[in-house]
Protein backbone atom coordinates (compact mmCIF):
# COMPACT_ATOMS: atom_id res chain seq x y z
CA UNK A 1 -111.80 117.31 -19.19
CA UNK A 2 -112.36 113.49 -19.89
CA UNK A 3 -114.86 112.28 -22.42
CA UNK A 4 -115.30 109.30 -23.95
CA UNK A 5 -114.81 108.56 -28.04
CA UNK A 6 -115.97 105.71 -29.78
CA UNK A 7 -113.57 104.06 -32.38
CA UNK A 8 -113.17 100.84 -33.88
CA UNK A 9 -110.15 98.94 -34.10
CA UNK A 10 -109.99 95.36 -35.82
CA UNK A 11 -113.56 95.44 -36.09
CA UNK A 12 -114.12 95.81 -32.62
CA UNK A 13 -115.96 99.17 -31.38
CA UNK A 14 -114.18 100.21 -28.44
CA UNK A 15 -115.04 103.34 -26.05
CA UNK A 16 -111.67 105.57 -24.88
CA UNK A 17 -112.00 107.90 -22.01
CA UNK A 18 -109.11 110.40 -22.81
CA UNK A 19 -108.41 114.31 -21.69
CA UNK A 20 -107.39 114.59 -25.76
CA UNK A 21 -109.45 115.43 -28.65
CA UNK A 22 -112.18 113.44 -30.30
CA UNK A 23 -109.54 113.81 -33.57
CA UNK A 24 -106.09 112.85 -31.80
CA UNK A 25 -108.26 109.73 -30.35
CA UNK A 26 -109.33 108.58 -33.40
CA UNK A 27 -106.00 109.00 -35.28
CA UNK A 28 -104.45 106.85 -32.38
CA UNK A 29 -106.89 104.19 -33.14
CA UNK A 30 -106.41 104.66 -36.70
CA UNK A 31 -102.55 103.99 -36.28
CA UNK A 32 -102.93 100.80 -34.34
CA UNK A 33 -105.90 99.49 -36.81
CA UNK A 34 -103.26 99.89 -39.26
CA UNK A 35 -100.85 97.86 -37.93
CA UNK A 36 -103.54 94.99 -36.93
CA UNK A 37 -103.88 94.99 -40.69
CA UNK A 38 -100.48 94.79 -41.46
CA UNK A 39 -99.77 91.93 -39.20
CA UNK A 40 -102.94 90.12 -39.60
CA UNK A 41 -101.84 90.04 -43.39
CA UNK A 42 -105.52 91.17 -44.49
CA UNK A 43 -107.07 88.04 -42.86
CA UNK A 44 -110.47 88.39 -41.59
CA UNK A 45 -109.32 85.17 -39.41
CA UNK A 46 -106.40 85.54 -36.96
CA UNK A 47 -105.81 85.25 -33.22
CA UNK A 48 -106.60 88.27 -31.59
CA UNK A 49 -103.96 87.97 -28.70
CA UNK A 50 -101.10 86.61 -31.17
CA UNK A 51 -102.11 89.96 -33.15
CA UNK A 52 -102.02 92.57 -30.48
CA UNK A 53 -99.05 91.05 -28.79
CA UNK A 54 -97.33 91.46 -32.26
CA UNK A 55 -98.54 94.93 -32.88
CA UNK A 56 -97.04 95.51 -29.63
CA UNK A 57 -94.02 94.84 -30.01
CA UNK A 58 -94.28 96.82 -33.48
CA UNK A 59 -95.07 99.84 -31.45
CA UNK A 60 -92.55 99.23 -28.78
CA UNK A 61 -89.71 99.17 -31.55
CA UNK A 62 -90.95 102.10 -32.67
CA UNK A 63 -91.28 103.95 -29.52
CA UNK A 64 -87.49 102.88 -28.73
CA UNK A 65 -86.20 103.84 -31.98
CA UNK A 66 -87.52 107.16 -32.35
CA UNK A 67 -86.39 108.12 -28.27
CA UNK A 68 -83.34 106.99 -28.91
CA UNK A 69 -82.98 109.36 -31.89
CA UNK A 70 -83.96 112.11 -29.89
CA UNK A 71 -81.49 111.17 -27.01
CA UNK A 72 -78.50 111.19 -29.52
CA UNK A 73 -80.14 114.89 -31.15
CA UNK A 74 -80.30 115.57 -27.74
CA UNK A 75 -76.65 114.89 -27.19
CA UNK A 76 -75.61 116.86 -30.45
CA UNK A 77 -77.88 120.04 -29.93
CA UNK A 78 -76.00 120.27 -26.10
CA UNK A 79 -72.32 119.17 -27.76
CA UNK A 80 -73.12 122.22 -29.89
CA UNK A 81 -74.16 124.26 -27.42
CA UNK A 82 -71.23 123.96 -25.55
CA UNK A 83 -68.85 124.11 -28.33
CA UNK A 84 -70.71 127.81 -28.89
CA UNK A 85 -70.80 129.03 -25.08
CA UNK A 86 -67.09 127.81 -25.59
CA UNK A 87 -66.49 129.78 -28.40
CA UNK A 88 -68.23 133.02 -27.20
CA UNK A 89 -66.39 132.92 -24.03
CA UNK A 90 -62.68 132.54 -26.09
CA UNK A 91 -64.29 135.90 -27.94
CA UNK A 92 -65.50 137.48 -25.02
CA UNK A 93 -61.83 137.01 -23.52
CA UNK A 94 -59.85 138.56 -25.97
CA UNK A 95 -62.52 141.66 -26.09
CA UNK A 96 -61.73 142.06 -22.39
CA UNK A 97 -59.39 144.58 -21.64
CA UNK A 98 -55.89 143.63 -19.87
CA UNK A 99 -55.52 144.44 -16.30
């Protein structure tokens, strides 16, 4: 169900419609306040565009980095997994009885 939750991000009140919690909402909008911060350098005076398009990018980095992680843990949970179905079927083999 969709509701709306007020936060405030660089000072500016915003209303999000969202199907997620009140909670997850506002720790979304604390994350990106954050990194306004961090690129605005603590200035009260910046260009708001110049700002988001940075923070943007900031997130986009992020987002990249961490799905490529999980594509390579991805790769090494299936390499294991058929190293072991591998294995098991090399054990399962030699149980087997000779015809």
């Amino acid at each position: 169900m969709k509701r709306s939750v007020q936060v405030e991000i660089a000072g500016q009140s915003l209303s999000i419609v969202s199907d997620e919690g009140e909670q997850y909402v506002q720790q979304l909008a604390d994350y990106v306040d954050e990194k306004v911060r961090e690129v605005s350098g603590g200035r009260t005076t910046y260009n708001p565009q110049r700002v988001a398009l940075l923070v943007a990018i900031q997130l986009a980095d992020e987002l990249l980095r961490e799905k490529d992680l999980h594509r390579r843990f991805r790769a090494q949970v299936e390499a294991k997994l058929a190293a072991l179905e591998q294995a098991l079927a090399e054990h399962e083999a030699t149980l087997a009885p000779e015809t």
